[in-house]
N, C-alpha and C. Protein backbone atom coordinates (compact mmCIF):
# COMPACT_ATOMS: atom_id res chain seq x y z
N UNK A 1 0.84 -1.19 0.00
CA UNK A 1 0.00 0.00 0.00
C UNK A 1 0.88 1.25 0.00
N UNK A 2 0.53 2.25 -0.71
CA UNK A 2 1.04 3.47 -0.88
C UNK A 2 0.44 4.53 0.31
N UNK A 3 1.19 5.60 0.80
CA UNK A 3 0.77 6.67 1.33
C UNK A 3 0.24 8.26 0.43
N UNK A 4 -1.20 8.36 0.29
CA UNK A 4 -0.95 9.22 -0.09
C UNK A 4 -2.07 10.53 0.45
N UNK A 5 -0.80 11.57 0.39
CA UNK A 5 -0.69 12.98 0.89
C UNK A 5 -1.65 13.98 0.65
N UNK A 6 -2.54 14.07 1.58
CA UNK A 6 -3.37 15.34 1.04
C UNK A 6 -3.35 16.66 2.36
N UNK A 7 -3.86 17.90 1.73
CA UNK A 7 -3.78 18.81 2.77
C UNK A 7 -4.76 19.53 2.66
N UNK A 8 -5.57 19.48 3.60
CA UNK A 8 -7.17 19.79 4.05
C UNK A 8 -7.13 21.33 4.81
N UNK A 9 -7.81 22.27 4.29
CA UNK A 9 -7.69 24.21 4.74
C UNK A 9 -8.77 24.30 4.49
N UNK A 10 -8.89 25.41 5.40
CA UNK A 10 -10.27 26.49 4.95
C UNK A 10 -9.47 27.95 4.53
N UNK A 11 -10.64 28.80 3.97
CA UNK A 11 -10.12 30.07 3.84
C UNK A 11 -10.79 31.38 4.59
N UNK A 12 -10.66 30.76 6.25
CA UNK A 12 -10.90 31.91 6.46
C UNK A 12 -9.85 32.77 7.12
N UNK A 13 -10.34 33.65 8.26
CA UNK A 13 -9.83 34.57 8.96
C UNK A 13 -8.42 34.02 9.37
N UNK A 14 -8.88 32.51 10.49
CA UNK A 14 -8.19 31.91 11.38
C UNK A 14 -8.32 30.61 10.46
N UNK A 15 -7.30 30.49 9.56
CA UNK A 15 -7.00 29.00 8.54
C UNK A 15 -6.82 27.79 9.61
N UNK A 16 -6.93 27.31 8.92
CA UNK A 16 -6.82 25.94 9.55
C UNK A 16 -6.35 24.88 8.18
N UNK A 17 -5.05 24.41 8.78
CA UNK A 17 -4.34 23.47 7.67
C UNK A 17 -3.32 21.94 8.63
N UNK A 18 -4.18 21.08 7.95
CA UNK A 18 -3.94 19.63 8.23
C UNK A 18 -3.38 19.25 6.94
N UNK A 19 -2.48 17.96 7.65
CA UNK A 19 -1.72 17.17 6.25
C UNK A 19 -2.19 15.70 6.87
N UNK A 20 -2.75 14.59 5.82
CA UNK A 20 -3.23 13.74 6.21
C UNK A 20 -2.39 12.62 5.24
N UNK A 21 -1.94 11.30 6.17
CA UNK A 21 -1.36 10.64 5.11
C UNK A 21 -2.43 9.14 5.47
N UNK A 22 -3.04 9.22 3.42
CA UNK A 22 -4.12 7.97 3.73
C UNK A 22 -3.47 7.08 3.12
N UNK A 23 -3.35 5.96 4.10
CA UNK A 23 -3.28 4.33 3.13
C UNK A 23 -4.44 3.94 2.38
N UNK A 24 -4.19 3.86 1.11
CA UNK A 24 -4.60 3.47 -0.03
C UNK A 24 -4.46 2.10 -0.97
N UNK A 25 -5.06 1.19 -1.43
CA UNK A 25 -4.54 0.78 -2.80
C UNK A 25 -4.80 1.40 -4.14
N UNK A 26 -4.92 2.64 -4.15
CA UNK A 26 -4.84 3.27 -5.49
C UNK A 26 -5.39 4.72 -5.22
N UNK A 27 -5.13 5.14 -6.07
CA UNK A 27 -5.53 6.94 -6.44
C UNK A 27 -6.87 7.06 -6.14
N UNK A 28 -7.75 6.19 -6.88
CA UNK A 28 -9.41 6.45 -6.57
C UNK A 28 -10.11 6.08 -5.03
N UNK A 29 -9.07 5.38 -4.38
CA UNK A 29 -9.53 5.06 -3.11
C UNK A 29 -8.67 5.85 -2.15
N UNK A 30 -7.63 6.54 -2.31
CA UNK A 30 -7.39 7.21 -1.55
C UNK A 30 -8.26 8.62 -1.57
N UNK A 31 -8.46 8.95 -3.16
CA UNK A 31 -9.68 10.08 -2.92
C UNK A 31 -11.12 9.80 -2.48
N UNK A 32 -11.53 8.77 -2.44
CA UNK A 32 -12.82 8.54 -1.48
C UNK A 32 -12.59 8.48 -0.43
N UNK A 33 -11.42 8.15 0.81
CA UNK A 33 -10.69 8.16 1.76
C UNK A 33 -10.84 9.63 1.60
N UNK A 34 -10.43 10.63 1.58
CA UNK A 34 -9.84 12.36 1.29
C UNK A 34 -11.41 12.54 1.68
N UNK A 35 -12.59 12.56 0.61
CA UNK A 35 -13.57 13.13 0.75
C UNK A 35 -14.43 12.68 1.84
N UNK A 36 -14.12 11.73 2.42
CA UNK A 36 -14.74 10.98 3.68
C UNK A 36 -13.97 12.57 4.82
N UNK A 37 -12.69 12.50 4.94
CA UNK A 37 -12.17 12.60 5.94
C UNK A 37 -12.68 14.04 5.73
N UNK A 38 -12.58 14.85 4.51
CA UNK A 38 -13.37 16.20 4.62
C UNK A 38 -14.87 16.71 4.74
N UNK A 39 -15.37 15.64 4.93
CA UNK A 39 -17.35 15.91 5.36
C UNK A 39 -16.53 15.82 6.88
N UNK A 40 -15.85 14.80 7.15
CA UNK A 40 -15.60 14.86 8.72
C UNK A 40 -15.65 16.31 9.18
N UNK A 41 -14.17 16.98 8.48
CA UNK A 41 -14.20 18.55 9.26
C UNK A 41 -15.12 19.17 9.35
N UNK A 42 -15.47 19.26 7.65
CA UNK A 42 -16.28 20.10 7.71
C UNK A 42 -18.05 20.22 8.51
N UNK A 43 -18.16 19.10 9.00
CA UNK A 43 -19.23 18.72 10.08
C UNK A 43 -18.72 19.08 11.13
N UNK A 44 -17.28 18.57 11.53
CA UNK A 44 -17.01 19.45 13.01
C UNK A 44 -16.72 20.60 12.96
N UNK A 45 -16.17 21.39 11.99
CA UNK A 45 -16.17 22.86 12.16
C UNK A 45 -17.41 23.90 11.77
N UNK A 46 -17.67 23.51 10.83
CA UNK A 46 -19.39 23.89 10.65
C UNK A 46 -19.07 24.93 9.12
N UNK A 47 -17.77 24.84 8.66
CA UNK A 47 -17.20 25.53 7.55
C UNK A 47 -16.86 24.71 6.18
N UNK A 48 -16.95 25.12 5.21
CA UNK A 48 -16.22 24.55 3.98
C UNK A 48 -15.11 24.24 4.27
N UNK A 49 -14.16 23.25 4.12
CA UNK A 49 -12.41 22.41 4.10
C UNK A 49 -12.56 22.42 2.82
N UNK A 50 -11.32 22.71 2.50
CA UNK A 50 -10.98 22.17 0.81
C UNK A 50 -9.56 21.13 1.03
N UNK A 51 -9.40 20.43 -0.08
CA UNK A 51 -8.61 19.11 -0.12
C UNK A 51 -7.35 19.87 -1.52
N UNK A 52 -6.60 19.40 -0.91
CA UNK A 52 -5.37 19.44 -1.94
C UNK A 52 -3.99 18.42 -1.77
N UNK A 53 -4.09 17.81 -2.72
CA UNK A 53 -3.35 16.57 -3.14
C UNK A 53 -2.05 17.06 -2.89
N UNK A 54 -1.18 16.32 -2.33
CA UNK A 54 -0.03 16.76 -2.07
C UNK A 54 1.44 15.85 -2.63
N UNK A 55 1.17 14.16 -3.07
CA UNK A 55 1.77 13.50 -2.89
C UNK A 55 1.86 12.42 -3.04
N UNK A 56 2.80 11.53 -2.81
CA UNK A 56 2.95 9.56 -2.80
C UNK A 56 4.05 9.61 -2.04
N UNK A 57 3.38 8.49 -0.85
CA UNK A 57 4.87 8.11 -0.02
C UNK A 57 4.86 6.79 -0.51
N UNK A 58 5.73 6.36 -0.74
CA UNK A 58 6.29 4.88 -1.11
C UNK A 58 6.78 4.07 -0.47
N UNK A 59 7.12 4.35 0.94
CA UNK A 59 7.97 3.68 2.28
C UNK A 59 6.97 4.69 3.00
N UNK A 60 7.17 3.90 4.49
CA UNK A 60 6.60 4.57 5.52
C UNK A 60 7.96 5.16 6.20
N UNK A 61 8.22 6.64 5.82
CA UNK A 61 9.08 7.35 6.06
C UNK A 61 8.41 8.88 5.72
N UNK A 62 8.96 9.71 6.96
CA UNK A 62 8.35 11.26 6.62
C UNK A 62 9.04 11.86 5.55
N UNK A 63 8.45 12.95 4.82
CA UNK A 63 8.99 13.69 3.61
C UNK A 63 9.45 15.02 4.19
N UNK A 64 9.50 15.63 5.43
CA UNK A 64 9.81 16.64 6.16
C UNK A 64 11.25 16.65 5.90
């Protein structure tokens, strides 16, 4: 399984920016994974999150 990188913001006043790394077996399931995890926020914050793709980890090792 691949890691892959997305980074979840809003645009407001006081941003708010998460980096989420989803295990996946492929591109289309890591973006149903992504859009799951962004109804999450955006139900707990009560705001629009937007999603932006960031990535592929290939080893479980940080990219920092």
């Amino acid at each position: 399984m691949k890691q892959y990188v997305f980074s979840f913001y809003t645009d407001q006043t006081k941003p708010m920016v998460r980096e989420e790394a989803i295990l996946a077996d492929g591109m289309m399931d890591a973006f149903l994974k992504a859009k799951k995890i962004m109804k999450a926020y955006e139900k707990e914050l009560g705001i629009p999150v937007r999603v932006q793709y960031k990535g592929v980890r290939y080893r479980n090792v940080d990219i920092a």
